[in-house]
PDB file of N, CA and C in Angstrom:
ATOM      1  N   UNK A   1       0.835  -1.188   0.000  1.00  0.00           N
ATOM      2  CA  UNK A   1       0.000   0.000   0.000  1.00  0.00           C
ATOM      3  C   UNK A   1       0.878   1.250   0.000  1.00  0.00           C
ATOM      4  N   UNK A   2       0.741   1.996  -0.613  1.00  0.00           N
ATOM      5  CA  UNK A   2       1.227   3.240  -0.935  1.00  0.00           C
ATOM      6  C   UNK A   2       0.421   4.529  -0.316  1.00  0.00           C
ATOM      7  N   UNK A   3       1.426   4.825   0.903  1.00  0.00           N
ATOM      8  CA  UNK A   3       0.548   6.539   1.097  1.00  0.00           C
ATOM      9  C   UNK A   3       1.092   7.168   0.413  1.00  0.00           C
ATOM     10  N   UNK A   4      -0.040   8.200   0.181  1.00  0.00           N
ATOM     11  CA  UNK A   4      -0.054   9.409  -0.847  1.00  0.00           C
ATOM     12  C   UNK A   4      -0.733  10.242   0.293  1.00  0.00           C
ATOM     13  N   UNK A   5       0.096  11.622   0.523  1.00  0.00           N
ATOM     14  CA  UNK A   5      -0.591  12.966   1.260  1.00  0.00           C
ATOM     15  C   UNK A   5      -0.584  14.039  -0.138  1.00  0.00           C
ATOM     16  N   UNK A   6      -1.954  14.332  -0.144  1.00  0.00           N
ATOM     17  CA  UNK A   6      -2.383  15.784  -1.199  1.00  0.00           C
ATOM     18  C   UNK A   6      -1.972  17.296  -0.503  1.00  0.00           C
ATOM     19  N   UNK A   7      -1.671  17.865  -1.037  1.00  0.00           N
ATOM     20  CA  UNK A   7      -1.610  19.571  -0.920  1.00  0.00           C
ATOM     21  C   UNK A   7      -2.052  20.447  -1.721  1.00  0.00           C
ATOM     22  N   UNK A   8      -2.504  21.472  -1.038  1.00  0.00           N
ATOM     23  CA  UNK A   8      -2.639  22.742  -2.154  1.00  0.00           C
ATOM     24  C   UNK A   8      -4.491  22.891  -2.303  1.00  0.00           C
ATOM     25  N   UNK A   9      -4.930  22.253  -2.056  1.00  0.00           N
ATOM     26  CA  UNK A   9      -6.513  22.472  -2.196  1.00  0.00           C
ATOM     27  C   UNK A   9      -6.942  24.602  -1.504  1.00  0.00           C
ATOM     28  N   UNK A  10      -8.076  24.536  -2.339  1.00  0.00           N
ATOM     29  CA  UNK A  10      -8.667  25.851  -1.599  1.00  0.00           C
ATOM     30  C   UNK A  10      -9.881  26.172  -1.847  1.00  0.00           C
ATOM     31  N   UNK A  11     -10.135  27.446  -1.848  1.00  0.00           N
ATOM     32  CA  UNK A  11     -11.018  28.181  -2.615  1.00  0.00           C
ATOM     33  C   UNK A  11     -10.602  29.054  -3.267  1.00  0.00           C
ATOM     34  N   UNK A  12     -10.958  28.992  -4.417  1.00  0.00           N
ATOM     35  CA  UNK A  12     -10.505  30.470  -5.822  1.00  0.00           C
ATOM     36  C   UNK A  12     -11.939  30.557  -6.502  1.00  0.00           C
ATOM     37  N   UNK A  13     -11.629  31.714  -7.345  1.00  0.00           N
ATOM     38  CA  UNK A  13     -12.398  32.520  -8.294  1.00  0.00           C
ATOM     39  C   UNK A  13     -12.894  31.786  -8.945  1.00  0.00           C
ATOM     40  N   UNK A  14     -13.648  31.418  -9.768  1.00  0.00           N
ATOM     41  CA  UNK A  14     -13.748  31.301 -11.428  1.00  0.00           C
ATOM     42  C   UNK A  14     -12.829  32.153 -12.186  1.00  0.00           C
ATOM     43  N   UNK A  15     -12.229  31.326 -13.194  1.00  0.00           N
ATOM     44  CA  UNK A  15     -10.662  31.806 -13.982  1.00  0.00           C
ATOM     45  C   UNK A  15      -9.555  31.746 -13.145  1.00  0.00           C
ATOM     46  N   UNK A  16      -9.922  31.513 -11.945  1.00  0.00           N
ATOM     47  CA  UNK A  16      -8.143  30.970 -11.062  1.00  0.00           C
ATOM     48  C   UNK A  16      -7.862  29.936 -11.398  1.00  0.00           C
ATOM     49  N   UNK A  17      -6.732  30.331 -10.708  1.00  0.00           N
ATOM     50  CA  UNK A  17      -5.653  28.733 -11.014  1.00  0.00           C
ATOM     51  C   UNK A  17      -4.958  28.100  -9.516  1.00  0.00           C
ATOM     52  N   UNK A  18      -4.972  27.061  -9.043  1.00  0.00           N
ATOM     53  CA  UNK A  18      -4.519  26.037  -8.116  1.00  0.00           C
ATOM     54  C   UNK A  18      -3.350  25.095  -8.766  1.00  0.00           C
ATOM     55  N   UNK A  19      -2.565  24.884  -8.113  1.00  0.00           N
ATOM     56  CA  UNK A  19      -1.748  23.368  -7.873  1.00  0.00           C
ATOM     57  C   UNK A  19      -1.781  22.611  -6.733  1.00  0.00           C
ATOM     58  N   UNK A  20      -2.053  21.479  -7.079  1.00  0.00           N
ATOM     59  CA  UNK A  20      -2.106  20.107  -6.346  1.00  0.00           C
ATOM     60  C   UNK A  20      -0.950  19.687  -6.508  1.00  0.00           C
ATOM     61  N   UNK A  21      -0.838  19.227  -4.949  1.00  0.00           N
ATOM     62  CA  UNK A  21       0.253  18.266  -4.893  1.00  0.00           C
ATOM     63  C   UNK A  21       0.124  17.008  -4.593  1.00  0.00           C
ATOM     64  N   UNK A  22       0.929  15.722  -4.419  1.00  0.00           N
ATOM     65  CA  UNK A  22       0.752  14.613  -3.771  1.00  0.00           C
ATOM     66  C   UNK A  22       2.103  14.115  -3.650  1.00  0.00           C
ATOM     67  N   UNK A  23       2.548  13.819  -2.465  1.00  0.00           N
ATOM     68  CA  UNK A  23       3.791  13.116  -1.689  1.00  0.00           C
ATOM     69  C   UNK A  23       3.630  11.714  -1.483  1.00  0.00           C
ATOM     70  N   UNK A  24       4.278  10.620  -2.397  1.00  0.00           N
ATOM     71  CA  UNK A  24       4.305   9.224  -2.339  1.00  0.00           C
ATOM     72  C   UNK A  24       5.345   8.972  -1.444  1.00  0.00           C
ATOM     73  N   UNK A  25       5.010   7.755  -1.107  1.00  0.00           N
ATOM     74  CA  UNK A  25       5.938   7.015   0.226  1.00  0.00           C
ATOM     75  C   UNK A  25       7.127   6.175  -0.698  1.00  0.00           C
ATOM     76  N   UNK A  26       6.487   5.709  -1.785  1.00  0.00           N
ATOM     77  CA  UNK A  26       7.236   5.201  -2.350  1.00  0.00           C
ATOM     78  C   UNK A  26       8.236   5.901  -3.689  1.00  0.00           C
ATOM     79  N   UNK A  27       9.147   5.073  -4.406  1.00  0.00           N
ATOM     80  CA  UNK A  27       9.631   5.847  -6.298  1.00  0.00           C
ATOM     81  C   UNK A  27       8.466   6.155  -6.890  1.00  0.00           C
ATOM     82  N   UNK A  28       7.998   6.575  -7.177  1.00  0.00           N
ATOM     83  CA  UNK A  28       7.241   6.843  -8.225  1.00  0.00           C
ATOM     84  C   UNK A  28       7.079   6.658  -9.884  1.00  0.00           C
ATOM     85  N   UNK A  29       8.785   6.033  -9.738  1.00  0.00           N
ATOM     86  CA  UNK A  29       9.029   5.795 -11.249  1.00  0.00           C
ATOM     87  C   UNK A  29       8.653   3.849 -11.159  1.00  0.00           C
ATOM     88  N   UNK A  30       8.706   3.155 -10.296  1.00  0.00           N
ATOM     89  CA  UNK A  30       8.254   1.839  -9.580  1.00  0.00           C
ATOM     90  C   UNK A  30       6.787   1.602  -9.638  1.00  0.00           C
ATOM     91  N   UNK A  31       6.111   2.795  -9.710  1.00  0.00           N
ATOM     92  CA  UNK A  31       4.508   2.424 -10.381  1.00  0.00           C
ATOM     93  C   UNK A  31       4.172   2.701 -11.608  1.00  0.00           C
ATOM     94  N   UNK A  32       2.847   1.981 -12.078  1.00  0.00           N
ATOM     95  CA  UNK A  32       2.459   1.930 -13.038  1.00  0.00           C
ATOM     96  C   UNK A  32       1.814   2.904 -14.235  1.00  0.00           C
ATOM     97  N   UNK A  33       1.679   3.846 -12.686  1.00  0.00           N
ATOM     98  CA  UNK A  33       0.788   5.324 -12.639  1.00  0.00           C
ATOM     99  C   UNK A  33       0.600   6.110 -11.927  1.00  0.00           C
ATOM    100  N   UNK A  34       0.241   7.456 -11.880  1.00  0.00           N
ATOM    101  CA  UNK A  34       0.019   7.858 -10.971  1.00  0.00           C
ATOM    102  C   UNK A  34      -0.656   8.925 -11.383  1.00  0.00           C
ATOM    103  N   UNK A  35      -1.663   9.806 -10.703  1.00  0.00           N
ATOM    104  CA  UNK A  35      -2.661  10.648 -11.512  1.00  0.00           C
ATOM    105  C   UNK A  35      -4.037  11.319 -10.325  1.00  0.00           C
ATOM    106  N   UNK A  36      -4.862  11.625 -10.690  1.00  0.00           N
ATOM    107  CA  UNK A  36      -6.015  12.264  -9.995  1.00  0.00           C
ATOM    108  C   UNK A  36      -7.310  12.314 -10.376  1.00  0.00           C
ATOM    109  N   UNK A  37      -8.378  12.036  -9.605  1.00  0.00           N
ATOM    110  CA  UNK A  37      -9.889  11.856  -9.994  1.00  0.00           C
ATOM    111  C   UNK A  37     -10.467  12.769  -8.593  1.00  0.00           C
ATOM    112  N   UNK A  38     -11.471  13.131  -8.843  1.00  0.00           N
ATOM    113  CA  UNK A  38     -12.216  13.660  -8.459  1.00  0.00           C
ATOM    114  C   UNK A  38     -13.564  13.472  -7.649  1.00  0.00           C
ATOM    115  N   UNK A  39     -14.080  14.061  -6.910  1.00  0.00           N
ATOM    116  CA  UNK A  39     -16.187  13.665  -6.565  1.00  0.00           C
ATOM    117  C   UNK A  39     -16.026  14.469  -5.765  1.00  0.00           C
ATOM    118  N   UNK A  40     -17.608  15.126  -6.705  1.00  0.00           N
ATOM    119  CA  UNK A  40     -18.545  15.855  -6.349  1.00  0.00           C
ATOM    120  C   UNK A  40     -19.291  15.519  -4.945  1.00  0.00           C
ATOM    121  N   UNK A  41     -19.891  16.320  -4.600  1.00  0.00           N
ATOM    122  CA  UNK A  41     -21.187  15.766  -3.652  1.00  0.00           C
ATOM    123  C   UNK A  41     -22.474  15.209  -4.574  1.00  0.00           C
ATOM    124  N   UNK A  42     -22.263  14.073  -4.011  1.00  0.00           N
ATOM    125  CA  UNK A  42     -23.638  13.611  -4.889  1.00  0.00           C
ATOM    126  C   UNK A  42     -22.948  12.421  -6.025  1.00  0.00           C
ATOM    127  N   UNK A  43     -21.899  12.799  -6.613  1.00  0.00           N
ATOM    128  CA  UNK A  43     -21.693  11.646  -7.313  1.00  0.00           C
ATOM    129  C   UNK A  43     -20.653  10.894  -7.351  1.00  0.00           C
ATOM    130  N   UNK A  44     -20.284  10.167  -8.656  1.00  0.00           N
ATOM    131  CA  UNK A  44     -19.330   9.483  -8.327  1.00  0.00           C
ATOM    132  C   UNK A  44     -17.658  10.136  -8.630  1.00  0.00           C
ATOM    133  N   UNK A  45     -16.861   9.291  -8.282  1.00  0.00           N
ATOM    134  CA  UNK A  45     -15.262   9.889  -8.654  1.00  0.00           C
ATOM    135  C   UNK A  45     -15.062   9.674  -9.852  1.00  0.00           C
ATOM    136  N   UNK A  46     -14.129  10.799 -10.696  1.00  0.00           N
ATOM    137  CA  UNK A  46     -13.955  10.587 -11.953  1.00  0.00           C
ATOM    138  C   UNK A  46     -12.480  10.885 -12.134  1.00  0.00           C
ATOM    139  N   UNK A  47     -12.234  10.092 -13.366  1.00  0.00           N
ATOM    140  CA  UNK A  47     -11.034  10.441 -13.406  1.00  0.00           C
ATOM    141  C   UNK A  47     -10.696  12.246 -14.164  1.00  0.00           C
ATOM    142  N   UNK A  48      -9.531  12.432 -13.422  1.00  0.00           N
ATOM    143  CA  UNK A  48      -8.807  14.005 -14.029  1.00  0.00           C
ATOM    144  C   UNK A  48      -7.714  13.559 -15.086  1.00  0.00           C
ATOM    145  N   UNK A  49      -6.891  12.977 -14.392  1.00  0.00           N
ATOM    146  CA  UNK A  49      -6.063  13.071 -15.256  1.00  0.00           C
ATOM    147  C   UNK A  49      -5.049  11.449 -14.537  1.00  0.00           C
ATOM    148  N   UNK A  50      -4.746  11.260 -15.243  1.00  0.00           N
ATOM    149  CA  UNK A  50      -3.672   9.452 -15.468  1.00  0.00           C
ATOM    150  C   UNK A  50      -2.128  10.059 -16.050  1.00  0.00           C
ATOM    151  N   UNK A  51      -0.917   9.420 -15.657  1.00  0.00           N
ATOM    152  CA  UNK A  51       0.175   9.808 -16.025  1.00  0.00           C
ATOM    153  C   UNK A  51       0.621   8.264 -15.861  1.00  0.00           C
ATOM    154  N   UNK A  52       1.479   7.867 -16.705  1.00  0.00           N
ATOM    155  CA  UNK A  52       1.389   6.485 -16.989  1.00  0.00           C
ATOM    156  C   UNK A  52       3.149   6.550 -16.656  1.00  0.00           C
ATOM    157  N   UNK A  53       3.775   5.854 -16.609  1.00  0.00           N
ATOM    158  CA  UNK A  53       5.527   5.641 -15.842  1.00  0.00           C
ATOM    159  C   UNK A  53       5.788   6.138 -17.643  1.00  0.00           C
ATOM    160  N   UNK A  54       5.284   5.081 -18.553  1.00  0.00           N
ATOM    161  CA  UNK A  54       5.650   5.151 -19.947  1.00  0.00           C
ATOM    162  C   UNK A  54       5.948   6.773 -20.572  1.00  0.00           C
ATOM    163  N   UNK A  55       5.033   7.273 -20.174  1.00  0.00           N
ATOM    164  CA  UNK A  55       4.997   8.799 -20.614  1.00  0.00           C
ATOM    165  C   UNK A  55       3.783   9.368 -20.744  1.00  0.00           C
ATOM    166  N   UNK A  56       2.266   8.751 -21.221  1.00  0.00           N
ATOM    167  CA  UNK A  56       1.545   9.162 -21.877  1.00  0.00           C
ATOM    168  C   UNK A  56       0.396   9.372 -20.696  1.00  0.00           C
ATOM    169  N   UNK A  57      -0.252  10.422 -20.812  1.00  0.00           N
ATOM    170  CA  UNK A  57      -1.019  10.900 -19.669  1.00  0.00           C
ATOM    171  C   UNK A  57      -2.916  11.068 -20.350  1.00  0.00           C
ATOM    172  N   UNK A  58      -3.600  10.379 -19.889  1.00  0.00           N
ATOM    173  CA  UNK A  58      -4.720  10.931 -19.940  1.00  0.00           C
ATOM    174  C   UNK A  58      -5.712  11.513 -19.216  1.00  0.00           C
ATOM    175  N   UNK A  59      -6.494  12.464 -19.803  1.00  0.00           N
ATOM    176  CA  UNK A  59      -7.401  13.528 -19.242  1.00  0.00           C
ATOM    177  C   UNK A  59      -8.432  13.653 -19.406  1.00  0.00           C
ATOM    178  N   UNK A  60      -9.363  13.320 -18.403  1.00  0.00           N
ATOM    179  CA  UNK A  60     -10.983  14.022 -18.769  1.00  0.00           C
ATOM    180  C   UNK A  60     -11.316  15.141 -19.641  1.00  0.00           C
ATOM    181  N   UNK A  61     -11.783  14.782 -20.598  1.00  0.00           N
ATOM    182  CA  UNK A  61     -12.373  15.607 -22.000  1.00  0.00           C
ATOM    183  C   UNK A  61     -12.457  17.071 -21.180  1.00  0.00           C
ATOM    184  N   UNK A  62     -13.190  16.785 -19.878  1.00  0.00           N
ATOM    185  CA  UNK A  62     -13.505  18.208 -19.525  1.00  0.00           C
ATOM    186  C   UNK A  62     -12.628  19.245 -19.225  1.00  0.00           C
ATOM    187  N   UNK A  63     -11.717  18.277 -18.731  1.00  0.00           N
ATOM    188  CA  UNK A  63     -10.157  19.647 -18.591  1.00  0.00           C
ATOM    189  C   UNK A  63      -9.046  19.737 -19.674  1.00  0.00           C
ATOM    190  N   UNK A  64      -9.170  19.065 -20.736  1.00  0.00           N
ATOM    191  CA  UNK A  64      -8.238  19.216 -21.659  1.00  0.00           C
ATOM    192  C   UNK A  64      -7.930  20.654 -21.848  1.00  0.00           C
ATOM    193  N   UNK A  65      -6.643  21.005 -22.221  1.00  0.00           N
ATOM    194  CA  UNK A  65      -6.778  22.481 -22.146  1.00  0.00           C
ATOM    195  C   UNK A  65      -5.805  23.530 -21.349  1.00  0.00           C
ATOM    196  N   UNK A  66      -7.047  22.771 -19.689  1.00  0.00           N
ATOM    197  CA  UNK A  66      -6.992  23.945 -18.666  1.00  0.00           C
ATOM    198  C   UNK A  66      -6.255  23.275 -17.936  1.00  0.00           C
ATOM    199  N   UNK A  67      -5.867  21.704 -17.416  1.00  0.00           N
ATOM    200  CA  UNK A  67      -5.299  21.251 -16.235  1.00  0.00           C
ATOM    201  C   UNK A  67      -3.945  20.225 -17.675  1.00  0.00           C
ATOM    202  N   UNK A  68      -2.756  20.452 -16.535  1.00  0.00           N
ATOM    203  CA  UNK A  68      -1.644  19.966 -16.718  1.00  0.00           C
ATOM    204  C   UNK A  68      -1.378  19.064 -15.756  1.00  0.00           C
ATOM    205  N   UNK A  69      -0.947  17.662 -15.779  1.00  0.00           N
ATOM    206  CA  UNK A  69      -0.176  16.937 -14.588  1.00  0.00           C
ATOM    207  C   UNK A  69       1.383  16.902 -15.167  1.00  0.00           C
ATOM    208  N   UNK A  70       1.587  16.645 -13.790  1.00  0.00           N
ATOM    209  CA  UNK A  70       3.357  16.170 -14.352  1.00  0.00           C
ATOM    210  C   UNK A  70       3.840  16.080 -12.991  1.00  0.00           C
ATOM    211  N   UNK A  71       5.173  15.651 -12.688  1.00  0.00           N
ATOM    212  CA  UNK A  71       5.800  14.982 -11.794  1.00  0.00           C
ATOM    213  C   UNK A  71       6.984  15.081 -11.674  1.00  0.00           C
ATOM    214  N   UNK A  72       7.811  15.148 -10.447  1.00  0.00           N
ATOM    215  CA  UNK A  72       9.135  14.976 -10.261  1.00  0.00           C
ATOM    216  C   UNK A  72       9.215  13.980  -9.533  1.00  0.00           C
ATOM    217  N   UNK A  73       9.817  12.746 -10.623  1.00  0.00           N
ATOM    218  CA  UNK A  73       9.995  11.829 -10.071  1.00  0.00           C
ATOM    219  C   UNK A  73      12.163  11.920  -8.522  1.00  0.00           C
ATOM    220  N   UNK A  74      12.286  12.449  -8.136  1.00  0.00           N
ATOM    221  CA  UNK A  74      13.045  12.955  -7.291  1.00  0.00           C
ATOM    222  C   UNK A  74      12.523  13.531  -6.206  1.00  0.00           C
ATOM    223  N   UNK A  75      11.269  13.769  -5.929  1.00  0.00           N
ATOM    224  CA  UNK A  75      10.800  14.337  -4.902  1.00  0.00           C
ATOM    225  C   UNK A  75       9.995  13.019  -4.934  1.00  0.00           C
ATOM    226  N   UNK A  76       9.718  12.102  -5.814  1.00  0.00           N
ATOM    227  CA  UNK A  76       8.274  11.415  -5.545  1.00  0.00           C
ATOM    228  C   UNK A  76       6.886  12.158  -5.335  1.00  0.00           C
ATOM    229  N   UNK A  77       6.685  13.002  -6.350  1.00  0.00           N
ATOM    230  CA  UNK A  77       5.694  14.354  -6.083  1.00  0.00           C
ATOM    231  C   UNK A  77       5.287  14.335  -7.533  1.00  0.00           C
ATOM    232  N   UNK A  78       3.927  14.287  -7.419  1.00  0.00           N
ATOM    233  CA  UNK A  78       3.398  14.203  -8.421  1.00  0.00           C
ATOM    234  C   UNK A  78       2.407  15.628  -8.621  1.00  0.00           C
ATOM    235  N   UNK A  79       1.732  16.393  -9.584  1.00  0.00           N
ATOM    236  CA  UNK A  79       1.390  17.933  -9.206  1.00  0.00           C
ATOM    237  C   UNK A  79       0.077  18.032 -10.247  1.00  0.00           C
ATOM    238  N   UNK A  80      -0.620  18.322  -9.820  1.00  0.00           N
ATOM    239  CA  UNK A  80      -1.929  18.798 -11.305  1.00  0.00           C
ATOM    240  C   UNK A  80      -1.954  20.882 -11.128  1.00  0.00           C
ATOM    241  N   UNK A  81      -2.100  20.973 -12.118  1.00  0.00           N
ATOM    242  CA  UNK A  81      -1.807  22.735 -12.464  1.00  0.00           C
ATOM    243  C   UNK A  81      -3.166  22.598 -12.974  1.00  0.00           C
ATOM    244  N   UNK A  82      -4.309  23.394 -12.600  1.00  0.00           N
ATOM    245  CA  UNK A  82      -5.336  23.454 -12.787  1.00  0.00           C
ATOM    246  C   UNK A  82      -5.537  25.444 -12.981  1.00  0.00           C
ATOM    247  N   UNK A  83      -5.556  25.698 -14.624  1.00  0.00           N
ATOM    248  CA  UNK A  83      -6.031  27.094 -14.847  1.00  0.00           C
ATOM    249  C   UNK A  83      -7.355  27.093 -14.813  1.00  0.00           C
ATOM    250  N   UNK A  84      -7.886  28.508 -15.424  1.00  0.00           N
ATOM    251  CA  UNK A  84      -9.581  28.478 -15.933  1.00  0.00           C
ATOM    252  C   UNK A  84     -10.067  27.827 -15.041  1.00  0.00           C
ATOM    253  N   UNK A  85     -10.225  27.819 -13.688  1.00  0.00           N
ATOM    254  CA  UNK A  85     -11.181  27.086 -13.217  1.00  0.00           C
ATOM    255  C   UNK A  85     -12.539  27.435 -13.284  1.00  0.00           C
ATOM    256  N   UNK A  86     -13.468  26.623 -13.029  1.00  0.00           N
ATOM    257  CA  UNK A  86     -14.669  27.145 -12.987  1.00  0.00           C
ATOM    258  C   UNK A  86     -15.766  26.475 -11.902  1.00  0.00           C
ATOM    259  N   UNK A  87     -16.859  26.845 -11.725  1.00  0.00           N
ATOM    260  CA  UNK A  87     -17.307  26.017 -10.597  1.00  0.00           C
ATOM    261  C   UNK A  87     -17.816  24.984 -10.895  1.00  0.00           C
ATOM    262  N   UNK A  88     -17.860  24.276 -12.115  1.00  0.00           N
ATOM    263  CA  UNK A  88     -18.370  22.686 -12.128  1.00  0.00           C
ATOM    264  C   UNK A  88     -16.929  21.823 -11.960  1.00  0.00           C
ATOM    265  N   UNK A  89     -15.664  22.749 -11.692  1.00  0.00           N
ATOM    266  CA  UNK A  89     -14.457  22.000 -10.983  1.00  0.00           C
ATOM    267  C   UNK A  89     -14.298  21.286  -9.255  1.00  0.00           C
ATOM    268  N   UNK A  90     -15.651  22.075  -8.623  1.00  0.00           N
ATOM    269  CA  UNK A  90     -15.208  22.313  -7.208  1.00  0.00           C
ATOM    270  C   UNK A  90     -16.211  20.744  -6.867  1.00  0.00           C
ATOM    271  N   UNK A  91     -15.031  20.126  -6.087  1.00  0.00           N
ATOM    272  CA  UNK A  91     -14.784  18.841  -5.778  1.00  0.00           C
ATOM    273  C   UNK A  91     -13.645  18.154  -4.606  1.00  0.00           C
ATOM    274  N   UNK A  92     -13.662  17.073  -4.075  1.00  0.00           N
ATOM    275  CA  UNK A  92     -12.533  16.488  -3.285  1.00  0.00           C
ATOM    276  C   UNK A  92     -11.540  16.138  -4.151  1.00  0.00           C
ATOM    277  N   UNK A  93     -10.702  16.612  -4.623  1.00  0.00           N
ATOM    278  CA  UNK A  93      -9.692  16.273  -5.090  1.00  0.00           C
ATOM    279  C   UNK A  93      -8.497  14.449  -5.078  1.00  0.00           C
ATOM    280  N   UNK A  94      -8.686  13.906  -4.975  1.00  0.00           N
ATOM    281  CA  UNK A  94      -7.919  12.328  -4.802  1.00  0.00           C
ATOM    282  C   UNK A  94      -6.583  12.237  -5.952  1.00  0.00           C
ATOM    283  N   UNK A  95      -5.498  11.895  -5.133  1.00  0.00           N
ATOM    284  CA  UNK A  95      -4.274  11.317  -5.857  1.00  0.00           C
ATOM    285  C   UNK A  95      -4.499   9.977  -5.529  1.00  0.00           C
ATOM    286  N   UNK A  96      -3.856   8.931  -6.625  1.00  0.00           N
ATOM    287  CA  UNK A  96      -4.292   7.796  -6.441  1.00  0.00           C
ATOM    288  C   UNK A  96      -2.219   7.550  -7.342  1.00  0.00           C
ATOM    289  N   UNK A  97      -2.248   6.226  -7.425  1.00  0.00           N
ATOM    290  CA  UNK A  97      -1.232   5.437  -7.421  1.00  0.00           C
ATOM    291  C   UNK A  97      -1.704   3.758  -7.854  1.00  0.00           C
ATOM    292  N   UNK A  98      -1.135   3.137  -9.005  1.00  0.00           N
ATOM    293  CA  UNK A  98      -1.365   2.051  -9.608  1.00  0.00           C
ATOM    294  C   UNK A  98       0.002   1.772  -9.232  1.00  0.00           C
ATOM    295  N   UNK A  99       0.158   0.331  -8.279  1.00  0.00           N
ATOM    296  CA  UNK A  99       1.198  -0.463  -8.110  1.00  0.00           C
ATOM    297  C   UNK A  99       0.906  -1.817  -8.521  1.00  0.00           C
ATOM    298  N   UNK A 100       1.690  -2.451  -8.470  1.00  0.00           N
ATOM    299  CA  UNK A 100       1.360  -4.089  -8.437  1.00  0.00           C
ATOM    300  C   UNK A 100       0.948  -4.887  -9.601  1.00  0.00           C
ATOM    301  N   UNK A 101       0.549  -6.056  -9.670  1.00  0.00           N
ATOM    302  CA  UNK A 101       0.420  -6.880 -11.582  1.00  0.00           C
ATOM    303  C   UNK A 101      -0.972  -7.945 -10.351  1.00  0.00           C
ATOM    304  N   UNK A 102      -2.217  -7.471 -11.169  1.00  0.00           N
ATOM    305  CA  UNK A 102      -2.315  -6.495 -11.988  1.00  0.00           C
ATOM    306  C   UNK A 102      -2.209  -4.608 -11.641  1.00  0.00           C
ATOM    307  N   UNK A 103      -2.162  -4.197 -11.473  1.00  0.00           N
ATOM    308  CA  UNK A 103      -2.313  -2.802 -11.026  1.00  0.00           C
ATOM    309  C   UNK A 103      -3.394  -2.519  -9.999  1.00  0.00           C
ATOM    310  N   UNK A 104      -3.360  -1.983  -9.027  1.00  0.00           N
ATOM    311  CA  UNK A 104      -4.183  -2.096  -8.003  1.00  0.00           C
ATOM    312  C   UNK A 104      -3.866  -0.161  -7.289  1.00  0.00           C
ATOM    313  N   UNK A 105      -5.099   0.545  -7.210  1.00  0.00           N
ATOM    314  CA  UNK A 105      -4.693   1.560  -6.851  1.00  0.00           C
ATOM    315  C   UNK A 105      -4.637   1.985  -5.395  1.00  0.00           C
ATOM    316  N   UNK A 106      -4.004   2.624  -4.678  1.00  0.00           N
ATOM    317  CA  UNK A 106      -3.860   3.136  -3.355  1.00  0.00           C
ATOM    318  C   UNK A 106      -4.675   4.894  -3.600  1.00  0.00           C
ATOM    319  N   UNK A 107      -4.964   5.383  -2.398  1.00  0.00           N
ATOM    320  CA  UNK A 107      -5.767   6.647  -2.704  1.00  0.00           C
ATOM    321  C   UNK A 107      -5.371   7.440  -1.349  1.00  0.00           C
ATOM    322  N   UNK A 108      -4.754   8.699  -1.923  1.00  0.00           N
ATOM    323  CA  UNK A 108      -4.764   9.852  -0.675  1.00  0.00           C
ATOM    324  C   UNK A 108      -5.708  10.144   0.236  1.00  0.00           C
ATOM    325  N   UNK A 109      -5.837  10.985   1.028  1.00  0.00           N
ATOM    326  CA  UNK A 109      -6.987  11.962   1.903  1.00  0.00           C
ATOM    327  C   UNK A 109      -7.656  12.478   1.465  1.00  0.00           C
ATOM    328  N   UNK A 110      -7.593  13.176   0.008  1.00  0.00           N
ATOM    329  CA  UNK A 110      -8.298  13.901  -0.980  1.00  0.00           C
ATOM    330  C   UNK A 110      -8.330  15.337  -0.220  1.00  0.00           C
ATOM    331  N   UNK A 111      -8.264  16.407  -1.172  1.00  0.00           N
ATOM    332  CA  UNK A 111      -8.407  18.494  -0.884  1.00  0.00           C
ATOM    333  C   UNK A 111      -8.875  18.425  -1.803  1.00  0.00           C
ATOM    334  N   UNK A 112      -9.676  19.570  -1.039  1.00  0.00           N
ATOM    335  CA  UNK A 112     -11.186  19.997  -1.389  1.00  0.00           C
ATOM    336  C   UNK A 112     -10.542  21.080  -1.825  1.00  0.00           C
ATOM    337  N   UNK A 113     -11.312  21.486  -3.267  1.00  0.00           N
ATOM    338  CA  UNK A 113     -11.097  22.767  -4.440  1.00  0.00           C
ATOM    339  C   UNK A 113     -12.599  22.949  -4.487  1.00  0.00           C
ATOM    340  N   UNK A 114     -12.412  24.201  -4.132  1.00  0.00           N
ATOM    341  CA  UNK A 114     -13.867  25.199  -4.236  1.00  0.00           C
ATOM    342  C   UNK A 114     -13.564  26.337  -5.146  1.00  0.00           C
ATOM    343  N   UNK A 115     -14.641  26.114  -6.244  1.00  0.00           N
ATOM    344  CA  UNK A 115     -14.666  27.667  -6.944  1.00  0.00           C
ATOM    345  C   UNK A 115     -15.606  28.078  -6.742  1.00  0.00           C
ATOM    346  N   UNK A 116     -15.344  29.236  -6.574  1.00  0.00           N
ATOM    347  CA  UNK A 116     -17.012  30.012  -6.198  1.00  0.00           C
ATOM    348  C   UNK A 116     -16.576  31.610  -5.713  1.00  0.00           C
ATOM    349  N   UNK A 117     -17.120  32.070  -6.391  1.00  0.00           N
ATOM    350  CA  UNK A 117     -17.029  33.546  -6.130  1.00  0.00           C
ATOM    351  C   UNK A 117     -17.839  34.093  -4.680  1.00  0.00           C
TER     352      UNK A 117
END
């Protein structure tokens, strides 16, 4: 099991911008993945964004664009850059982590991102 602690959650504007963080216990270059999903009140978690060890990262249609992930694998810190926010963004935030065959994910504390004027 892999802890993951998140940082950086808040409240901003509509059109602000946040970074997320997440601090793995473990390399980070040793998993399969590593990335961020989301939930609302009321529904379910979705994925944000996937960063794969390989290179290739995918993103919910909805933030293409506006949110960047990326990682230093040397800190074991993985980061989502979230511009343009808007308030159908504001959610618990979750870093998650794919270790193991088959891949099995571990999940942070999750920060809460509020937009709202």
């Amino acid at each position: 099991q892999v802890q993951l602690v998140e940082s950086g959650g808040g409240l901003v504007q509509p059109g602000g911008s946040l970074r997320l963080s997440c601090a793995a216990s473990v390399s980070i270059v040793s998993t399969t993945g590593m990335g961020w999903y989301r939930q609302a009140p009321g529904k379910q978690r979705d994925l944000v964004a996937l960063s794969y060890t390989g290179g290739m990262t995918d993103y919910a249609d909805s933030v293409k664009g506006r949110f960047t992930a990326s990682r230093d694998n040397a800190k074991n810190t993985v980061y989502l850059q979230m511009h343009s926010l808007k308030p159908e963004d504001t959610a618990v935030y979750y870093c998650t982590a794919l270790t193991g065959v088959p891949p099995r994910p571990s999940w942070g504390q999750g920060t809460q991102v509020t937009v709202s004027s």
